[in-house]
Protein backbone atom coordinates (compact mmCIF):
# COMPACT_ATOMS: atom_id res chain seq x y z
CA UNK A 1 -8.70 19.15 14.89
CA UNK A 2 -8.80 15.59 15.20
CA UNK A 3 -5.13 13.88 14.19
CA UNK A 4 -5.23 9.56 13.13
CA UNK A 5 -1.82 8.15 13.45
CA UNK A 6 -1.01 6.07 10.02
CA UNK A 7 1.69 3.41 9.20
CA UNK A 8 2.80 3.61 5.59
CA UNK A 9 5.01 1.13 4.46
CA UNK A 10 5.06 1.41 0.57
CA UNK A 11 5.01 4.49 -2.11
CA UNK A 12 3.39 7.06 0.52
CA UNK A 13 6.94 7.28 2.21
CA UNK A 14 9.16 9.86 2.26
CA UNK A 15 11.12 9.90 -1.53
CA UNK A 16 8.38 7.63 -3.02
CA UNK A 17 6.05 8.77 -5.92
CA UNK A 18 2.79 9.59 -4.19
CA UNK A 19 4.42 10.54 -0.90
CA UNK A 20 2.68 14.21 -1.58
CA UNK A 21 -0.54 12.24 -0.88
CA UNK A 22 0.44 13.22 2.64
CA UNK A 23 0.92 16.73 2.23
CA UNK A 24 -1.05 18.22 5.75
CA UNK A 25 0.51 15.64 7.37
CA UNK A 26 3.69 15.38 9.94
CA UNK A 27 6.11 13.21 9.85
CA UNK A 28 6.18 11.55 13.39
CA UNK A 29 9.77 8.48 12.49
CA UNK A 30 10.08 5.53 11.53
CA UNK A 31 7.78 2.84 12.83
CA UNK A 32 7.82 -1.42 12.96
CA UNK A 33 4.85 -3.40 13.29
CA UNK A 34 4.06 -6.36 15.43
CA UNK A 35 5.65 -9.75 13.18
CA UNK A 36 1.74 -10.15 12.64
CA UNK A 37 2.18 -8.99 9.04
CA UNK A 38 3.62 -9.21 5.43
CA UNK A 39 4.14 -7.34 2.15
CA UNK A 40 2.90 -8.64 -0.84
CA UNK A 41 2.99 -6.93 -4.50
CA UNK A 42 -0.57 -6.37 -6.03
CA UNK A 43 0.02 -4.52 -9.58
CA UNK A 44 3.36 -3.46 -9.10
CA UNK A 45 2.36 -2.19 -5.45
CA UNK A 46 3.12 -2.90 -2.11
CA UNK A 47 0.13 -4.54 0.06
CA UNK A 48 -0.12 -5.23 3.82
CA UNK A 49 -1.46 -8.23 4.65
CA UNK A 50 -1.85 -10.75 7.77
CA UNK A 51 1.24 -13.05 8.20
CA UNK A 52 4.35 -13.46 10.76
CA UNK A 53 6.60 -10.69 10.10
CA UNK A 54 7.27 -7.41 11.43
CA UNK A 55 7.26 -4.54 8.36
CA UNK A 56 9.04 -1.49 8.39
CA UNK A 57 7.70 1.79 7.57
CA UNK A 58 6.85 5.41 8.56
CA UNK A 59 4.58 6.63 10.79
CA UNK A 60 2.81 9.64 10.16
CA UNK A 61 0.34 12.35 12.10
CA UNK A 62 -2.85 13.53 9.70
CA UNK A 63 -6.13 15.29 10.23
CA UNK A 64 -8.62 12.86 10.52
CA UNK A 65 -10.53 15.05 7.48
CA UNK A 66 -7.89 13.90 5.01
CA UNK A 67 -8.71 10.16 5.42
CA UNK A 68 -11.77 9.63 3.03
CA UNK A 69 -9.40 11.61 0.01
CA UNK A 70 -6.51 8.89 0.91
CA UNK A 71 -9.09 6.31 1.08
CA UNK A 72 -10.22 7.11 -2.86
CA UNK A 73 -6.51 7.52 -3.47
CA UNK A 74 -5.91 3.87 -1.81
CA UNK A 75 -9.49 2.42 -4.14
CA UNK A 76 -10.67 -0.27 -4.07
CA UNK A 77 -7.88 -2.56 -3.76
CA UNK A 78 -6.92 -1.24 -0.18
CA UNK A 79 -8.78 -0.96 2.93
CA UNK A 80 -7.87 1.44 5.80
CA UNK A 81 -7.56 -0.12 9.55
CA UNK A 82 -5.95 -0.70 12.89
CA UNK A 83 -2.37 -1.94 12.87
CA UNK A 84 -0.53 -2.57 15.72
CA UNK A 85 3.19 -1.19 16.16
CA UNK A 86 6.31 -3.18 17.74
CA UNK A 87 5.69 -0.69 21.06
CA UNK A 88 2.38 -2.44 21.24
CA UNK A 89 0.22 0.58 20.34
CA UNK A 90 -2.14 1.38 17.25
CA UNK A 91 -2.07 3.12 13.49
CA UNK A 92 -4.03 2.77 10.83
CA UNK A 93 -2.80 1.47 7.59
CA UNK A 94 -3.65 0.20 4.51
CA UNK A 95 -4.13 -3.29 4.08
CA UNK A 96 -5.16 -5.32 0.60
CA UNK A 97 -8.85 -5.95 0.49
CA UNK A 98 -10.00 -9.59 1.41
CA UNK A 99 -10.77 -9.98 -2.53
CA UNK A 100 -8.03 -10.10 -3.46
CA UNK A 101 -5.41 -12.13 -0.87
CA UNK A 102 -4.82 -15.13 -2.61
């Protein structure tokens, strides 16, 4: 089974209302990005974006076949892609869509 590293920083983390959208999934610790990023709030949400800040968050270990349901669970608001971590290796996250970084 193929397992995707993924960098949540937001309301998938442990104690957070739709942390069971990781259920399948390990917990691997806690994980810092590059400072190549920010948080924003989008609806009440929390939104990874490009800026010049390192973000703190949780890194966790999932089959690759859960993606496309956390993907719909993200819509259309997020988008799923690389990220790189403060050890100066890759995750994926969830970043706000183009559309709507103002």
């Amino acid at each position: 089974m193929t397992r995707v590293r993924l960098f949540v920083y937001g309301s998938l983390r442990r104690g957070h209302e739709h942390h069971v959208e990781l259920a399948g999934g390990a917990f691997l610790g806690a994980g810092v990005t590059a400072p190549s990023y920010r948080v924003v709030t989008v609806v009440g949400y929390p939104a990874l974006v490009p800026g010049n800040a390192a973000v703190t968050g949780e890194l966790y270990a999932l089959p690759s076949a859960l993606l496309p349901e956390l993907d719909a669970f993200e819509g259309h608001r997020y988008r799923r892609r690389s990220v790189t971590l403060s050890d100066g290796t890759d995750a994926e996250a969830y970043f706000l869509a183009e559309a709507y970084v103002s």
